[in-house]
PDB file of N, CA and C in Angstrom:
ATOM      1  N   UNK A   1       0.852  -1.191   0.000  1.00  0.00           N
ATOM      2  CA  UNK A   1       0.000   0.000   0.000  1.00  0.00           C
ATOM      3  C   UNK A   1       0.889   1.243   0.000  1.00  0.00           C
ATOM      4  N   UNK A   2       0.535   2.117  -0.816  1.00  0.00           N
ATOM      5  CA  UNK A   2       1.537   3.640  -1.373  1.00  0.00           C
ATOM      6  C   UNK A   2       0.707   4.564  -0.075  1.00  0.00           C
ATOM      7  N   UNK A   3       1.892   5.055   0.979  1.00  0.00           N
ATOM      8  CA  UNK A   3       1.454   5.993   1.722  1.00  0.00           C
ATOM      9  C   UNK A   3       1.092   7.436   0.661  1.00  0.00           C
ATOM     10  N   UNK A   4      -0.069   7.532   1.427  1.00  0.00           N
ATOM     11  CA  UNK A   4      -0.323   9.163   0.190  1.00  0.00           C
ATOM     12  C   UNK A   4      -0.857  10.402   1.887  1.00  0.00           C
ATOM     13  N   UNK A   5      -0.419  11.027   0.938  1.00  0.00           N
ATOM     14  CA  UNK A   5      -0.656  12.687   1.757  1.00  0.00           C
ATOM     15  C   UNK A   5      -1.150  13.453   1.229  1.00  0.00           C
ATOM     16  N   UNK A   6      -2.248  13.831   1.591  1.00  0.00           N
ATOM     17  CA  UNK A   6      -3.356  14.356   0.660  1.00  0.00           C
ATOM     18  C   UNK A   6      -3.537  16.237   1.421  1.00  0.00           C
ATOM     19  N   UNK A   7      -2.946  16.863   0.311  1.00  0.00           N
ATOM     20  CA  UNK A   7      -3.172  18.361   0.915  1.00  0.00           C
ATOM     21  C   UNK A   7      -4.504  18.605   0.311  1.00  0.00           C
ATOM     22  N   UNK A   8      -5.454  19.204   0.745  1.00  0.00           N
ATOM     23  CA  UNK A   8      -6.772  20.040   0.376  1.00  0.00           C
ATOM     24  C   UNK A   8      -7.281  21.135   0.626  1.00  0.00           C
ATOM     25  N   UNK A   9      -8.159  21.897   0.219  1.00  0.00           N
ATOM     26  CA  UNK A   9      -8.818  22.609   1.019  1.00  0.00           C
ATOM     27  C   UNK A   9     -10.217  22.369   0.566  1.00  0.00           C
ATOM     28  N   UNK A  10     -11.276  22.460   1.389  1.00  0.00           N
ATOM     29  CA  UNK A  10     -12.083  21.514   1.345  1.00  0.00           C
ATOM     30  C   UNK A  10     -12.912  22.725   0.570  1.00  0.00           C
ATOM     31  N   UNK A  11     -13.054  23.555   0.722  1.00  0.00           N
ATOM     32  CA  UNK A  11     -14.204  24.657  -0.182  1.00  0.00           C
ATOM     33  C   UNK A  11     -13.676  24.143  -1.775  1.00  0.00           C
ATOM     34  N   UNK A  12     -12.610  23.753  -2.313  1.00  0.00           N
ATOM     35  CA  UNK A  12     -12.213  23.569  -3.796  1.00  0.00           C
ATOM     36  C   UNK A  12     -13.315  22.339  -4.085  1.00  0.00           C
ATOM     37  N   UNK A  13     -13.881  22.719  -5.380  1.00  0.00           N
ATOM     38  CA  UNK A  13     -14.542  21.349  -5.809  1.00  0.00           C
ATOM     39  C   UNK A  13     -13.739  20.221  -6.060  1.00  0.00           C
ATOM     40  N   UNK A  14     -12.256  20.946  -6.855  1.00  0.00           N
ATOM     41  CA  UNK A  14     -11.676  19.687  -7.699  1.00  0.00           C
ATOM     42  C   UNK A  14     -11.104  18.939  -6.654  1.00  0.00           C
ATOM     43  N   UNK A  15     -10.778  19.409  -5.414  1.00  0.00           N
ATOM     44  CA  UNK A  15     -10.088  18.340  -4.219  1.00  0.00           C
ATOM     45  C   UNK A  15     -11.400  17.653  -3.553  1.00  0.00           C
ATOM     46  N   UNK A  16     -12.608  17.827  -3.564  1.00  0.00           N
ATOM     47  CA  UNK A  16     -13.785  17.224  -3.001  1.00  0.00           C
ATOM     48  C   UNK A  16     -13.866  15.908  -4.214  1.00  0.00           C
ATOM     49  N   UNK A  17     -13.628  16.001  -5.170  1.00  0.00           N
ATOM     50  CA  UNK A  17     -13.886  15.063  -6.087  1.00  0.00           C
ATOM     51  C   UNK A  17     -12.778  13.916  -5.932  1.00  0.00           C
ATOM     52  N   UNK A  18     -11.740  14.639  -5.981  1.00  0.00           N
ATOM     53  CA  UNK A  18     -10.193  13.781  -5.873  1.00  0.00           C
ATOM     54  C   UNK A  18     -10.509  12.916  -4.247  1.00  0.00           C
ATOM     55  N   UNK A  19     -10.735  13.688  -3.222  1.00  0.00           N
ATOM     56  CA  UNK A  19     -11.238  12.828  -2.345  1.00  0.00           C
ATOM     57  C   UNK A  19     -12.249  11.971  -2.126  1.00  0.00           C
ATOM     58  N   UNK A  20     -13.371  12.397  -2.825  1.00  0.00           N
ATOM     59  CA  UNK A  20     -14.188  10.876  -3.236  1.00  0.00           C
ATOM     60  C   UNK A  20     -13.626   9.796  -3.606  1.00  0.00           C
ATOM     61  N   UNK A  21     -13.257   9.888  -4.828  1.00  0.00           N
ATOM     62  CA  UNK A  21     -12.167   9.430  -5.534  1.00  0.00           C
ATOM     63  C   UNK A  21     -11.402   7.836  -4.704  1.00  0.00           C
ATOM     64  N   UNK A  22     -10.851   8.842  -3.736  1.00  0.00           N
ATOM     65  CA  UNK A  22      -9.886   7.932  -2.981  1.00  0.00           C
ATOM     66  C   UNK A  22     -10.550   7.352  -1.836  1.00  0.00           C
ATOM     67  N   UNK A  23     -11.955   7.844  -2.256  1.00  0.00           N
ATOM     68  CA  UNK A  23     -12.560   6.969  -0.836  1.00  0.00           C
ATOM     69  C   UNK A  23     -13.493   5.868  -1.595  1.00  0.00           C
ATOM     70  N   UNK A  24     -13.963   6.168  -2.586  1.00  0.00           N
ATOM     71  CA  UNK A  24     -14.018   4.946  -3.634  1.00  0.00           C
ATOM     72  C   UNK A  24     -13.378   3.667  -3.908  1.00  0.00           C
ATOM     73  N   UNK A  25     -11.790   3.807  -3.927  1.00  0.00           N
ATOM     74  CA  UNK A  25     -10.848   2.746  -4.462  1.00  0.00           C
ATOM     75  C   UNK A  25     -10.513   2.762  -2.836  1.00  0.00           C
ATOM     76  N   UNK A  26     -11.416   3.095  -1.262  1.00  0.00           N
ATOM     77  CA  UNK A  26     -10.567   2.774  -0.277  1.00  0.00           C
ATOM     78  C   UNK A  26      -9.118   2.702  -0.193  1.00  0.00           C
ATOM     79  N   UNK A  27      -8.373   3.729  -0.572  1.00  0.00           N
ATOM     80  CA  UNK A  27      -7.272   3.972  -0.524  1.00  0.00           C
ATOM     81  C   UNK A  27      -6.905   4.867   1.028  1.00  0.00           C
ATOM     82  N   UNK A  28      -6.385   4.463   1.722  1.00  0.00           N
ATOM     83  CA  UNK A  28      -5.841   5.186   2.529  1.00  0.00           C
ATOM     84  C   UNK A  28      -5.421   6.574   2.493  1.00  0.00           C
ATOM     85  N   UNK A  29      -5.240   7.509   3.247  1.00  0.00           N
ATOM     86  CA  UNK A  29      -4.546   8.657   2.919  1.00  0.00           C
ATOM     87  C   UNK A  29      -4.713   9.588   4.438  1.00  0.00           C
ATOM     88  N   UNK A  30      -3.609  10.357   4.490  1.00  0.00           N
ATOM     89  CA  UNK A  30      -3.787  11.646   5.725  1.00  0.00           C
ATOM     90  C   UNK A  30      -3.804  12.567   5.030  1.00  0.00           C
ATOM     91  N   UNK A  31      -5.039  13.442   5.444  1.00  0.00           N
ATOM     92  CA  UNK A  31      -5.902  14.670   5.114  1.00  0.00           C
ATOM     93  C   UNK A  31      -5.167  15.787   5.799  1.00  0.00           C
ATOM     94  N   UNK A  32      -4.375  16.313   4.932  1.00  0.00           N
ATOM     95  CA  UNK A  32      -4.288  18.159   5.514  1.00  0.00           C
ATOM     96  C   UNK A  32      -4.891  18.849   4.821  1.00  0.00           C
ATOM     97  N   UNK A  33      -5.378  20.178   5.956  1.00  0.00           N
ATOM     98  CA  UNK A  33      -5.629  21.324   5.092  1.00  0.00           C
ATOM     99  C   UNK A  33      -4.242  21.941   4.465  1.00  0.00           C
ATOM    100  N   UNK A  34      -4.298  22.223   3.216  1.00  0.00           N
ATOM    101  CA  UNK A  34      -3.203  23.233   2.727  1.00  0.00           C
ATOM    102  C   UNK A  34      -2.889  24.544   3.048  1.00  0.00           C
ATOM    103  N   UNK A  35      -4.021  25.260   3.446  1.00  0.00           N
ATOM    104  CA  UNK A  35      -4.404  26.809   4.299  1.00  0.00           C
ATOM    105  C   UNK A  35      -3.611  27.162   5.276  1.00  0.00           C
ATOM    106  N   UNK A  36      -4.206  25.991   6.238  1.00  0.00           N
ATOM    107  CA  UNK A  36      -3.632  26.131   7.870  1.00  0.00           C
ATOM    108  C   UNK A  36      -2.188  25.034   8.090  1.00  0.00           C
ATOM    109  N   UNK A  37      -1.857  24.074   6.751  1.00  0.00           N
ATOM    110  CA  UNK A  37      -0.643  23.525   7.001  1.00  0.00           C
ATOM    111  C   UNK A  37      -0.386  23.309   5.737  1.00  0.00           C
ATOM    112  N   UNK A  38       0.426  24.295   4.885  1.00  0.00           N
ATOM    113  CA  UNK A  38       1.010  23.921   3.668  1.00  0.00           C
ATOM    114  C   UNK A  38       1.808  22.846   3.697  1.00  0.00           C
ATOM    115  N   UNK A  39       1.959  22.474   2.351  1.00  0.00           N
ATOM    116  CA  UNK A  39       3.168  21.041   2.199  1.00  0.00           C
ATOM    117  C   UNK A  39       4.843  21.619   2.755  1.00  0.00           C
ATOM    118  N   UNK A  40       5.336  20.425   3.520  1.00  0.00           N
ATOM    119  CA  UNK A  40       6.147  20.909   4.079  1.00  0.00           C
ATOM    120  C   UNK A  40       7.468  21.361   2.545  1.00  0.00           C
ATOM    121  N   UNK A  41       8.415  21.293   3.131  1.00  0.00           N
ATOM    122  CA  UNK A  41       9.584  22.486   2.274  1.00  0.00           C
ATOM    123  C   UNK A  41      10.076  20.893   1.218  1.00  0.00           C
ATOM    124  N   UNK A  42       9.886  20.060   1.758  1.00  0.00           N
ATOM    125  CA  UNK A  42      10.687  18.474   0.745  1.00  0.00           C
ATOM    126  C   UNK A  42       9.945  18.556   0.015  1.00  0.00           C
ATOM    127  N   UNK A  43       8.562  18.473   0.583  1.00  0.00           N
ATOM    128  CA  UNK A  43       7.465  18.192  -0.634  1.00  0.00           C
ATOM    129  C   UNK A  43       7.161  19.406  -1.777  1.00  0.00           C
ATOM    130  N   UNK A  44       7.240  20.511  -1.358  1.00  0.00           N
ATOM    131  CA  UNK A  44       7.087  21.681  -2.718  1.00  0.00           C
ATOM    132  C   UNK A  44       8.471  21.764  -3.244  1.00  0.00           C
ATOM    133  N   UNK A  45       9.702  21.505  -2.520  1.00  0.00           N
ATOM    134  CA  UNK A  45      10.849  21.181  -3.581  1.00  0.00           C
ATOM    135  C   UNK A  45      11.153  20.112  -4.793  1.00  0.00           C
ATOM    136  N   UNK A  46      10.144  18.922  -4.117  1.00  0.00           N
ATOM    137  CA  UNK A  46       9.604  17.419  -5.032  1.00  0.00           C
ATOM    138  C   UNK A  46       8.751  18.041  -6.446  1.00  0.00           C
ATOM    139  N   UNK A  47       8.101  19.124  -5.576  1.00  0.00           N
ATOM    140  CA  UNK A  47       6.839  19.389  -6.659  1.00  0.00           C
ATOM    141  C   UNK A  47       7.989  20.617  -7.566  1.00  0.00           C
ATOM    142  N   UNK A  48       8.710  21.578  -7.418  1.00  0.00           N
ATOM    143  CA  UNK A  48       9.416  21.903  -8.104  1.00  0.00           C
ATOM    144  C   UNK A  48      10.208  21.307  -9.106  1.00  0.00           C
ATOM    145  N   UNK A  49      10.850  20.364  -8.060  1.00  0.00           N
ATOM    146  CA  UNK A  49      11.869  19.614  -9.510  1.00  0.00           C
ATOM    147  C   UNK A  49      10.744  18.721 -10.354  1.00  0.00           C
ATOM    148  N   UNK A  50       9.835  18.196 -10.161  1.00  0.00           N
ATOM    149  CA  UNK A  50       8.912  17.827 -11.199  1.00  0.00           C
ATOM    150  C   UNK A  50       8.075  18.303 -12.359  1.00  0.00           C
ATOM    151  N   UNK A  51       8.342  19.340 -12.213  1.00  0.00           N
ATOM    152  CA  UNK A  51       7.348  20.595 -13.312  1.00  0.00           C
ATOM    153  C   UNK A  51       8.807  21.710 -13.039  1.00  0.00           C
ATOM    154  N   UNK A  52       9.746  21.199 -13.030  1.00  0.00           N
ATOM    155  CA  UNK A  52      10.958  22.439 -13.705  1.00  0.00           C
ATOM    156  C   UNK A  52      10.436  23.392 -15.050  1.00  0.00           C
ATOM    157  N   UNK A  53      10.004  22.255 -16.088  1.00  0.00           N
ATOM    158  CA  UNK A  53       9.702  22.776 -17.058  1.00  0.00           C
ATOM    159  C   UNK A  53       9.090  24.263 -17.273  1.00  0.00           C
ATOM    160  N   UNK A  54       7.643  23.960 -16.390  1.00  0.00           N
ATOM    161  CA  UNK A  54       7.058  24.997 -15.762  1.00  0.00           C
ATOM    162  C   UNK A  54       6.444  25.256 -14.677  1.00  0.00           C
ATOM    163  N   UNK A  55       7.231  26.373 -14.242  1.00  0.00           N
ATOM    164  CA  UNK A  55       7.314  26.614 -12.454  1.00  0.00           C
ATOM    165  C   UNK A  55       5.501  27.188 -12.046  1.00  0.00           C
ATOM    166  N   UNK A  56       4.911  27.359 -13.169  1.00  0.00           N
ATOM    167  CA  UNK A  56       3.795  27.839 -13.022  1.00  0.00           C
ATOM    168  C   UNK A  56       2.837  26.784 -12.557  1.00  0.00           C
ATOM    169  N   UNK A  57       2.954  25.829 -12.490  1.00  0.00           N
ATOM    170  CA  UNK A  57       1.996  24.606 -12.800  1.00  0.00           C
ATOM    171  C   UNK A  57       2.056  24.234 -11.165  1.00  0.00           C
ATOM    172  N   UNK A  58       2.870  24.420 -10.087  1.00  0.00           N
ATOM    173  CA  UNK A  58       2.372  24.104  -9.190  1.00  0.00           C
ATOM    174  C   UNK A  58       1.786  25.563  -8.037  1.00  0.00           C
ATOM    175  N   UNK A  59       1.727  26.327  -9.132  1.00  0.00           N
ATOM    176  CA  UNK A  59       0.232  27.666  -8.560  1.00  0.00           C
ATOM    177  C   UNK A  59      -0.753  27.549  -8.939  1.00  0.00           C
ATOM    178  N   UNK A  60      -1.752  27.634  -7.886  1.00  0.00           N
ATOM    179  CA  UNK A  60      -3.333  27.962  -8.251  1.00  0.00           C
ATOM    180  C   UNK A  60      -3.283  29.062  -9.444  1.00  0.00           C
ATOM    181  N   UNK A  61      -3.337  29.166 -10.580  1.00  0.00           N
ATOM    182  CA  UNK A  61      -3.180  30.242 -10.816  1.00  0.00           C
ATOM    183  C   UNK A  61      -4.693  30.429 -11.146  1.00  0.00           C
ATOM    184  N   UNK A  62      -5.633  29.966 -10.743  1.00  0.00           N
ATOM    185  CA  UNK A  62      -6.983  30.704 -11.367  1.00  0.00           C
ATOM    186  C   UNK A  62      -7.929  31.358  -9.871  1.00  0.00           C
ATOM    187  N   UNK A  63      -6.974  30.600  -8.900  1.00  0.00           N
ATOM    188  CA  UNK A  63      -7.679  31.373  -7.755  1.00  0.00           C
ATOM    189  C   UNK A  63      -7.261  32.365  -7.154  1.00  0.00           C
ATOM    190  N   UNK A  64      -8.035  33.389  -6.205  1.00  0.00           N
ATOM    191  CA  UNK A  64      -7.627  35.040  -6.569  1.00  0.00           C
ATOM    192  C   UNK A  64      -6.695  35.882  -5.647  1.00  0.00           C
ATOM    193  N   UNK A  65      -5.940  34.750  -4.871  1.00  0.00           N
ATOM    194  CA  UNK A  65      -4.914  34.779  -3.961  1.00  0.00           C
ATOM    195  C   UNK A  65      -3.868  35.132  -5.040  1.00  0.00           C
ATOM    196  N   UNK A  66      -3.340  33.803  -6.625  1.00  0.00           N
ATOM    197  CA  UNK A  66      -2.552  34.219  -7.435  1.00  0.00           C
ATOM    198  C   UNK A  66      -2.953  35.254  -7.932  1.00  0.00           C
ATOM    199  N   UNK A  67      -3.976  35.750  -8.772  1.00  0.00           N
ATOM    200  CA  UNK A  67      -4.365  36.721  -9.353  1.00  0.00           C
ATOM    201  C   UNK A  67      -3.831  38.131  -8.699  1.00  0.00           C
ATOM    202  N   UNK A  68      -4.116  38.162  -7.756  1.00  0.00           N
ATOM    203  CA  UNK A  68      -3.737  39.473  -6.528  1.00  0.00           C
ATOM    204  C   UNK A  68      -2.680  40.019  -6.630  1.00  0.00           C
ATOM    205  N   UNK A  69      -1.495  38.708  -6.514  1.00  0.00           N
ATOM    206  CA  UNK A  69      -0.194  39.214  -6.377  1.00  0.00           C
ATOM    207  C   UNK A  69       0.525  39.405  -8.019  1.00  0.00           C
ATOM    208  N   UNK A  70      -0.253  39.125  -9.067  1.00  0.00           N
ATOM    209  CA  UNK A  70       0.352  39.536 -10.495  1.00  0.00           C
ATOM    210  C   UNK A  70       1.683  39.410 -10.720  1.00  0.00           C
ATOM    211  N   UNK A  71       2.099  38.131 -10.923  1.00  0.00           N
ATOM    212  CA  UNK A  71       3.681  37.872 -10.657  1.00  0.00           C
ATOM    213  C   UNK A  71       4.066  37.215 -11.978  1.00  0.00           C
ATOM    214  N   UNK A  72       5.388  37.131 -12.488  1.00  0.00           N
ATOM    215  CA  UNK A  72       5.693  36.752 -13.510  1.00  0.00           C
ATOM    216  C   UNK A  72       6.745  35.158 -12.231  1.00  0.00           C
ATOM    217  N   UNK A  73       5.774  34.529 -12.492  1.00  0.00           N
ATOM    218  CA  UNK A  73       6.200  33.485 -11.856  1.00  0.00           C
ATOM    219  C   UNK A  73       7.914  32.902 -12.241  1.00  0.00           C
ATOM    220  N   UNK A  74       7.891  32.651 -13.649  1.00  0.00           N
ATOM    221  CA  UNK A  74       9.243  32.055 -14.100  1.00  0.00           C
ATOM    222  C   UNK A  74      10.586  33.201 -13.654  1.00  0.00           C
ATOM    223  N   UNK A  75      10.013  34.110 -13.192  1.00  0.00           N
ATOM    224  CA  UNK A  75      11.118  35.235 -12.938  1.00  0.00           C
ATOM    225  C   UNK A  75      11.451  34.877 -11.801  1.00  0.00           C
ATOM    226  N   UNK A  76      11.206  34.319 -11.114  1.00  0.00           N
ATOM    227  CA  UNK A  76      11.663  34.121  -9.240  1.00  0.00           C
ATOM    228  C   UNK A  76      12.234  32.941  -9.215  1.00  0.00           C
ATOM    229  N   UNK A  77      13.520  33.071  -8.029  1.00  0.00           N
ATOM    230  CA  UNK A  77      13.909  31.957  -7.712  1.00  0.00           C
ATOM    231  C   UNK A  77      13.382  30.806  -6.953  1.00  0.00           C
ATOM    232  N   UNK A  78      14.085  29.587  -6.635  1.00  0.00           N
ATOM    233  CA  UNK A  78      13.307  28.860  -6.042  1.00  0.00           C
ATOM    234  C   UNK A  78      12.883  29.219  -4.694  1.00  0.00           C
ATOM    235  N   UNK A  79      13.785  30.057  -4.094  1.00  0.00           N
ATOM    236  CA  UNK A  79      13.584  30.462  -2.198  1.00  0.00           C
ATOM    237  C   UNK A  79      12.484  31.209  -2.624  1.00  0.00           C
ATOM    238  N   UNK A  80      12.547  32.387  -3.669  1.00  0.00           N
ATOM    239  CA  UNK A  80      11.234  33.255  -3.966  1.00  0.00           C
ATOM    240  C   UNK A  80       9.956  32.232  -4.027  1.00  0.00           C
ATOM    241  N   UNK A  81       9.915  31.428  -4.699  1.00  0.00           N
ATOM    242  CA  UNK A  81       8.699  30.806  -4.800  1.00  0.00           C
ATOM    243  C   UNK A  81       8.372  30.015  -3.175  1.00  0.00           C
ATOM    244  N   UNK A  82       9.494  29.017  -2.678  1.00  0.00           N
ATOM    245  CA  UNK A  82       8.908  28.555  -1.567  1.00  0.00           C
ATOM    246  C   UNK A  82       8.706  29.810  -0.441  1.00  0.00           C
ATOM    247  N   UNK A  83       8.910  31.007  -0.710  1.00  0.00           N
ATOM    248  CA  UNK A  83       8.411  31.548   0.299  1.00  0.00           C
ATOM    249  C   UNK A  83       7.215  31.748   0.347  1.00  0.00           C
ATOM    250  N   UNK A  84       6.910  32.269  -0.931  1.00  0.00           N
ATOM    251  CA  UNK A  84       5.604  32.610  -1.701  1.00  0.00           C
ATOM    252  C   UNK A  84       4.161  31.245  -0.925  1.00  0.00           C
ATOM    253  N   UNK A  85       4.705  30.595  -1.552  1.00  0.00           N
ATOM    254  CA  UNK A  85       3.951  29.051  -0.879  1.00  0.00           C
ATOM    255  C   UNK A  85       3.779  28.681   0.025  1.00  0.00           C
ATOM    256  N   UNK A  86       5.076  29.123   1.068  1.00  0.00           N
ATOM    257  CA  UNK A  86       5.056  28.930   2.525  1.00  0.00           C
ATOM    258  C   UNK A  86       3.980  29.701   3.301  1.00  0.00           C
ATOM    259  N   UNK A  87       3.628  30.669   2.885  1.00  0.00           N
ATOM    260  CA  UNK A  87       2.962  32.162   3.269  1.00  0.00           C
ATOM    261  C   UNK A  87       1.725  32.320   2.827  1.00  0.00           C
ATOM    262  N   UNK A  88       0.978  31.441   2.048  1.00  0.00           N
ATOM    263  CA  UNK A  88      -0.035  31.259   1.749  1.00  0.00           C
ATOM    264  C   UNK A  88      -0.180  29.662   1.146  1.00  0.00           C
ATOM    265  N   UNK A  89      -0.727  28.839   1.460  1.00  0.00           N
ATOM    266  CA  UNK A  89      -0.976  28.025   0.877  1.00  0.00           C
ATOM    267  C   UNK A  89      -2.340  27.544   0.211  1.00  0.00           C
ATOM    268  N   UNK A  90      -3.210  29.052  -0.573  1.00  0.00           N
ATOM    269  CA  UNK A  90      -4.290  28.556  -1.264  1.00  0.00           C
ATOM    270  C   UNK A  90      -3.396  29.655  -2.554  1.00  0.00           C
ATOM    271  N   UNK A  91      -2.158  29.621  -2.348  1.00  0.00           N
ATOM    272  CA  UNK A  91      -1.757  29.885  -4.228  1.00  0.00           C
ATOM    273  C   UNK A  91      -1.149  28.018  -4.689  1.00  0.00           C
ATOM    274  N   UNK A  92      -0.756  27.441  -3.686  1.00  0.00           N
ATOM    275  CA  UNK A  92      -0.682  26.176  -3.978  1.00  0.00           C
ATOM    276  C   UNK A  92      -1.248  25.657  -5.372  1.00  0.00           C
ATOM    277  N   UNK A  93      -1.317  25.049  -6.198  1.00  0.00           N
ATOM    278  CA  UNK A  93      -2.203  24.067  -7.009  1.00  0.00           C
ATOM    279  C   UNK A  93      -2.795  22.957  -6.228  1.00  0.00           C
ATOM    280  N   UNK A  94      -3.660  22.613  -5.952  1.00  0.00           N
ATOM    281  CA  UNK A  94      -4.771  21.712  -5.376  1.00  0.00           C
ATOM    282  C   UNK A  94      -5.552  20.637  -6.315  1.00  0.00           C
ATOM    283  N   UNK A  95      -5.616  19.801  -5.368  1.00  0.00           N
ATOM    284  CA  UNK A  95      -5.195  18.908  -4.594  1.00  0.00           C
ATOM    285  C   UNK A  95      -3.728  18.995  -4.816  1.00  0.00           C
ATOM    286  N   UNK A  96      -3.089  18.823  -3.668  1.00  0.00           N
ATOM    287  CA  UNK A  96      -1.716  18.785  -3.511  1.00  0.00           C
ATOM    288  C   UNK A  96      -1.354  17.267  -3.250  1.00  0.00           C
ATOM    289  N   UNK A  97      -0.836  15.905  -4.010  1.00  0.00           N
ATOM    290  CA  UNK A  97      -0.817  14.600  -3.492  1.00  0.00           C
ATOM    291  C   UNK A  97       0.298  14.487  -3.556  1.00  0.00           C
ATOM    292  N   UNK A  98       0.913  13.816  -2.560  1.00  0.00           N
ATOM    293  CA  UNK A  98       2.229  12.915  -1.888  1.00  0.00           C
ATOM    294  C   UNK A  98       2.343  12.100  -2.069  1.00  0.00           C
ATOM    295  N   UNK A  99       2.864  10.753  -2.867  1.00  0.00           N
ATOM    296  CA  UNK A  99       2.974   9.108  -2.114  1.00  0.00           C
ATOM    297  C   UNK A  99       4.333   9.329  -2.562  1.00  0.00           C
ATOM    298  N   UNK A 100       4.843   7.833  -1.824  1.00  0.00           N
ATOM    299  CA  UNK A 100       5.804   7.157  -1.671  1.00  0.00           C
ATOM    300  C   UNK A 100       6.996   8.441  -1.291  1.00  0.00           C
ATOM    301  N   UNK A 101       6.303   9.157  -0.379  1.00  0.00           N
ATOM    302  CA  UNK A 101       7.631  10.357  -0.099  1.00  0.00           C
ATOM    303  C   UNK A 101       8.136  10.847  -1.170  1.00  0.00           C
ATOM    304  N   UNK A 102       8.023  10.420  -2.365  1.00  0.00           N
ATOM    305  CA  UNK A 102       9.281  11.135  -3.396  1.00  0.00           C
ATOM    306  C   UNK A 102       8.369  11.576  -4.607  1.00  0.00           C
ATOM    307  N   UNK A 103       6.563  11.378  -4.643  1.00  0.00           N
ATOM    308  CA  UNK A 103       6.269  12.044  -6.444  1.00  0.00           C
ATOM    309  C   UNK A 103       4.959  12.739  -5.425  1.00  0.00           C
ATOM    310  N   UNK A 104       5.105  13.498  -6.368  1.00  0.00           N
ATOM    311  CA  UNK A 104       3.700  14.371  -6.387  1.00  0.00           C
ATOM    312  C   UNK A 104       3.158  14.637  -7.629  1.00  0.00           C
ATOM    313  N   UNK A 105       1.455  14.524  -7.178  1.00  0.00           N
ATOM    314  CA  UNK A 105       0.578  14.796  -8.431  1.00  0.00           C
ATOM    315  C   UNK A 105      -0.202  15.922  -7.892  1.00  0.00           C
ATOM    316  N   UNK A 106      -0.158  16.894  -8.806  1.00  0.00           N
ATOM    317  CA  UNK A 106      -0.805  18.429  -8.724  1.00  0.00           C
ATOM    318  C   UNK A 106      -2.118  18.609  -9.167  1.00  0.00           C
ATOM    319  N   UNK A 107      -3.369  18.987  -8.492  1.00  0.00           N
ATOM    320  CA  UNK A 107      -4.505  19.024  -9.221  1.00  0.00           C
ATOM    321  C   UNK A 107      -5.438  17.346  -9.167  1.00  0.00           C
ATOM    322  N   UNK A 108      -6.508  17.169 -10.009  1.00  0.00           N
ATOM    323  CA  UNK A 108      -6.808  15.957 -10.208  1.00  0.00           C
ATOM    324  C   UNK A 108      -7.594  15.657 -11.511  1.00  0.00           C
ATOM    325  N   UNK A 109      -6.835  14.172 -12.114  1.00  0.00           N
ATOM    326  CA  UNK A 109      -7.417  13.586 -13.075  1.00  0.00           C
ATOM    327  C   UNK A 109      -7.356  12.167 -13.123  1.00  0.00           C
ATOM    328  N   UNK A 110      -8.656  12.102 -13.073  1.00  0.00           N
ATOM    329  CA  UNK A 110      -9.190  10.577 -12.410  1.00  0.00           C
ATOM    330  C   UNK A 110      -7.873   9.513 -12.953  1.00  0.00           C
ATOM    331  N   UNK A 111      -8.178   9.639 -14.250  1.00  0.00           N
ATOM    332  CA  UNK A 111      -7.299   8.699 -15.272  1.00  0.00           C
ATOM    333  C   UNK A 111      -5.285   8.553 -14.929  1.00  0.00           C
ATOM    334  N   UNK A 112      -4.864   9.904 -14.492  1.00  0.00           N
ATOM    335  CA  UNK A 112      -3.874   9.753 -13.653  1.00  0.00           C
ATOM    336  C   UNK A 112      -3.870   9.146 -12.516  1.00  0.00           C
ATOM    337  N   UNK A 113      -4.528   9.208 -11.365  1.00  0.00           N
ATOM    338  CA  UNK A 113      -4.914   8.886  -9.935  1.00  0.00           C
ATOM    339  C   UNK A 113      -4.980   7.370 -10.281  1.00  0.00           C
ATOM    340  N   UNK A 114      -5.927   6.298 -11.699  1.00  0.00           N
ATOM    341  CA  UNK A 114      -5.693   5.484 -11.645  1.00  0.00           C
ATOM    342  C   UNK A 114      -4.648   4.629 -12.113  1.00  0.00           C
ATOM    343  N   UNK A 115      -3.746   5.255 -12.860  1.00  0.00           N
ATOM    344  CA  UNK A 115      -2.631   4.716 -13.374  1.00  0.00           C
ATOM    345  C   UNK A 115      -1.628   4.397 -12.225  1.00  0.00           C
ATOM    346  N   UNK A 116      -1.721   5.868 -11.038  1.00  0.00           N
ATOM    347  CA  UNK A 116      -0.642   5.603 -10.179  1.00  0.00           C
ATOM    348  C   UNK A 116      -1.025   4.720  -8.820  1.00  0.00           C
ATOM    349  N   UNK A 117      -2.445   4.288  -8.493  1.00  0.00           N
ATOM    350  CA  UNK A 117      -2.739   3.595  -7.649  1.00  0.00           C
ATOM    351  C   UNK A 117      -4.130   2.642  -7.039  1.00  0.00           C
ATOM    352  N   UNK A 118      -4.021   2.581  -8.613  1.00  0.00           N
ATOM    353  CA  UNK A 118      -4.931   0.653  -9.047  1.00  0.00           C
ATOM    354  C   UNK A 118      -4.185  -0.099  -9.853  1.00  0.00           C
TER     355      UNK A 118
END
């Protein structure tokens, strides 16, 4: 069984779904809020080096926390961004998922979720 760590915030639809989801296939998982306990500093550095490509992809960018601060995301370094993240965690991308300590999946799509754990 793949330990998973499930960041949320529960007002988002797309993390209410992703958590059905996983309560469907009875998959285990520990529930944080992302708000009141962002992903710690390993895990948004995991989620960095995974979307290097683009640093944008692990920001909310449609919710109005990003919008607010009008940032040219690819311009900041990495301390810039984990601060950014540290300090708010509803610019996060959501659902925020953890397993096996070392991958993260950003957001949710069913068809991913089942590739990595059915």
């Amino acid at each position: 069984m793949k330990k998973i760590i499930f960041y949320t915030y529960l007002k988002c639809s797309t993390c209410r779904k992703a958590l059905n989801w996983l309560d469907k296939t009875n998959l285990e998982y520990q529930l944080i809020d992302i708000v009141k306990e962002p992903p710690l500093l390993k895990y948004l550095s995991l989620a960095l080096k995974q979307y290097s490509e683009d640093k944008k992809k692990i920001f909310n960018t449609r919710g109005k926390a990003f919008k607010s601060i009008n940032l040219d995301v690819h311009s900041l370094s990495r301390e810039e961004i984990f601060q950014l993240l540290l300090n708010d965690g509803k610019l996060i991308k959501r659902p925020f998922l953890v397993y096996e300590e070392k991958k993260v999946i950003l957001g949710f799509n069913e068809i991913e979720y089942a590739k990595k754990f059915l």
